[in-house]
N, C-alpha and C. Protein backbone atom coordinates (compact mmCIF):
# COMPACT_ATOMS: atom_id res chain seq x y z
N UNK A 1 73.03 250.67 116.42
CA UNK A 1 71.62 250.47 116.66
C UNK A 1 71.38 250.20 118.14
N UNK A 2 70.23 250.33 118.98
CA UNK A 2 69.90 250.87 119.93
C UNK A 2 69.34 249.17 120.16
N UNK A 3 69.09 248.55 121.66
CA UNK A 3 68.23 247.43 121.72
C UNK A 3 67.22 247.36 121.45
N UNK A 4 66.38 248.34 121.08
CA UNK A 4 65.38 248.44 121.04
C UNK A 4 64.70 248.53 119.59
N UNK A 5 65.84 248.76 118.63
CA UNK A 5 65.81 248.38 117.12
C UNK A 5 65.07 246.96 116.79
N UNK A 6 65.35 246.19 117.28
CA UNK A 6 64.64 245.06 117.47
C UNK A 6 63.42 244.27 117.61
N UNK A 7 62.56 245.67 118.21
CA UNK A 7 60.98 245.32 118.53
C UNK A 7 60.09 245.34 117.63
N UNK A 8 59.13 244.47 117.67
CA UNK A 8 58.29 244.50 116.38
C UNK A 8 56.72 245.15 116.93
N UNK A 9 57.03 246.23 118.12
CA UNK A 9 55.77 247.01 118.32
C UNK A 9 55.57 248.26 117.50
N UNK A 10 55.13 248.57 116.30
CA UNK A 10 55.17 250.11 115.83
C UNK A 10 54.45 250.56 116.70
N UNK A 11 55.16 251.74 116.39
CA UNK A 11 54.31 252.77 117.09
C UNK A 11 54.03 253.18 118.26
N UNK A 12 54.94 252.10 119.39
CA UNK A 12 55.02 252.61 120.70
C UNK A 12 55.63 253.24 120.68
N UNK A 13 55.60 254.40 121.28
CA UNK A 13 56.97 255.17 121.96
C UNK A 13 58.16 255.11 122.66
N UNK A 14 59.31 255.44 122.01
CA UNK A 14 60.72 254.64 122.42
C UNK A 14 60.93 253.47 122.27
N UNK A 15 59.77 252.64 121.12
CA UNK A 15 60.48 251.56 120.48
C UNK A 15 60.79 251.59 119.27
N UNK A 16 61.53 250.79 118.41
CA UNK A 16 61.86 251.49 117.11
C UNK A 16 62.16 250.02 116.20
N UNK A 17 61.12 249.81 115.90
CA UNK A 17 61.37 248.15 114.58
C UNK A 17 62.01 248.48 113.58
N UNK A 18 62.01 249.66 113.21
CA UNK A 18 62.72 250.29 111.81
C UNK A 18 62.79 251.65 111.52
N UNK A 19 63.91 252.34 111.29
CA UNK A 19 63.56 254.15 111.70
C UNK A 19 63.37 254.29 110.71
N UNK A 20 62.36 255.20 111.04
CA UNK A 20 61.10 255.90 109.97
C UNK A 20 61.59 257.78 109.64
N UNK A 21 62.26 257.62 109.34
CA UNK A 21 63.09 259.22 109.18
C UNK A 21 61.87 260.49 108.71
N UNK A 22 61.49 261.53 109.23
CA UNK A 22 61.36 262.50 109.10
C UNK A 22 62.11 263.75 109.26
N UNK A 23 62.11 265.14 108.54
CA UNK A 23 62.91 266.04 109.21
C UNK A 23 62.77 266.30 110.06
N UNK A 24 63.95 267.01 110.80
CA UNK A 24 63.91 267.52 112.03
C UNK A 24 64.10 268.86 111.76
N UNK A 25 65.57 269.40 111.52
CA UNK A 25 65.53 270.66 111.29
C UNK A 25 66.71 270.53 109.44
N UNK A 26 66.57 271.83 109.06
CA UNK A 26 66.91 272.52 107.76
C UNK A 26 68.07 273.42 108.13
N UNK A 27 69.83 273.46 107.70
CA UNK A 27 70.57 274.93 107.94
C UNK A 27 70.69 275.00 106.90
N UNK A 28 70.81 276.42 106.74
CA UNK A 28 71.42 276.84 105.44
C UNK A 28 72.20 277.56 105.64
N UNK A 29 73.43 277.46 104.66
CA UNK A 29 74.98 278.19 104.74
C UNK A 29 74.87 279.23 103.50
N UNK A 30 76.14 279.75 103.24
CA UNK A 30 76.43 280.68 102.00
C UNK A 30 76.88 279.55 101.08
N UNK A 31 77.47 278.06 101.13
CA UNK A 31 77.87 277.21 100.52
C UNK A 31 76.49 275.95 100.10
N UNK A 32 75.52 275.54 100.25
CA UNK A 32 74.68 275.31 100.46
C UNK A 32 73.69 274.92 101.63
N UNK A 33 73.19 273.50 101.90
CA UNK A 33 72.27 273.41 102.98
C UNK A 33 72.28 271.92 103.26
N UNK A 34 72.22 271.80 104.64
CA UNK A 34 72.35 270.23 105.00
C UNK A 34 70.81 270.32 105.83
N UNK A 35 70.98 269.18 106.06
CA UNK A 35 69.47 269.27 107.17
C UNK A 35 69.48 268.12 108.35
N UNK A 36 68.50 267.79 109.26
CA UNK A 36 69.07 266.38 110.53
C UNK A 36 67.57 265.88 110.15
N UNK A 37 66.91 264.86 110.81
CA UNK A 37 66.13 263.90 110.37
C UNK A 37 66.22 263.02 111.69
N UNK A 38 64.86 263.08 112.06
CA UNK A 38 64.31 262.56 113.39
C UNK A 38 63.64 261.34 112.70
N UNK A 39 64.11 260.08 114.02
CA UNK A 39 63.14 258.65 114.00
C UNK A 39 61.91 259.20 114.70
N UNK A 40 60.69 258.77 113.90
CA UNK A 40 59.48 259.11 113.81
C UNK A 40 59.43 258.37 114.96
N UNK A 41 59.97 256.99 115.45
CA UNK A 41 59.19 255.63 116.63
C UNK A 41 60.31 256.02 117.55
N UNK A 42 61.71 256.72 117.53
CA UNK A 42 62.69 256.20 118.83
C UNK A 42 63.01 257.35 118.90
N UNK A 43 62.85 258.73 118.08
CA UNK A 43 63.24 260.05 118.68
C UNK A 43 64.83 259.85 118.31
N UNK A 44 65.77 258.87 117.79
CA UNK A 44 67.19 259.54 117.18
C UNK A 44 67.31 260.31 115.92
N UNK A 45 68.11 260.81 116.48
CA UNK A 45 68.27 262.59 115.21
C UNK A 45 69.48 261.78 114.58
N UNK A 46 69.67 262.06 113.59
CA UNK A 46 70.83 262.01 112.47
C UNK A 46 70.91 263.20 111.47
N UNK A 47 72.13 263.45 111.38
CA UNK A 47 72.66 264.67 110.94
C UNK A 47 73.34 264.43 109.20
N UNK A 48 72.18 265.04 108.08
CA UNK A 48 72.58 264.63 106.77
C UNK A 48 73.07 266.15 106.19
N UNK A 49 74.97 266.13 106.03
CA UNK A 49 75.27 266.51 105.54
C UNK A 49 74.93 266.85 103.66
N UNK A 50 75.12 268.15 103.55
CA UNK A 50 75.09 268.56 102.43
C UNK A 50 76.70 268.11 101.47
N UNK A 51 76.24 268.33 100.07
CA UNK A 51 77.25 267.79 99.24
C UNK A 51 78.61 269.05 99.55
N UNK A 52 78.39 270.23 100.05
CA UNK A 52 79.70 270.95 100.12
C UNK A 52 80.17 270.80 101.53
N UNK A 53 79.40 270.08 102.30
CA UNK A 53 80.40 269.73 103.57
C UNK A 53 81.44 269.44 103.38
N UNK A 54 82.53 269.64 104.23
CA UNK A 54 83.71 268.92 103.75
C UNK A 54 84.31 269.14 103.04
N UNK A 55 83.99 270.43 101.87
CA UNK A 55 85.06 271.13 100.96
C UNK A 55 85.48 272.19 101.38
């Protein structure tokens, strides 16, 4: 977590009291589909593997 996890301003920009996950982007494979997921308040991406990752 970032220092800024900490702040109890929503909704400023580049502060982040609690990440608020939206998508970011969608891939799709021949095995299925994973997708990443943007903090709505701090702009970090996280990357949510699909269930055949890894097989």
């Amino acid at each position: 977590m970032a220092i800024d996890d900490a702040n109890d301003n929503a909704g400023v920009p580049g502060e982040c009291p609690e990440h608020e996950w939206k998508v970011h982007g969608i891939y799709l494979r021949g095995t299925g589909a994973s997708m990443s997921v943007e903090c709505k308040w701090c702009g970090a991406i996280q990357y949510e593997p699909s269930l055949s990752d890894g097989t």
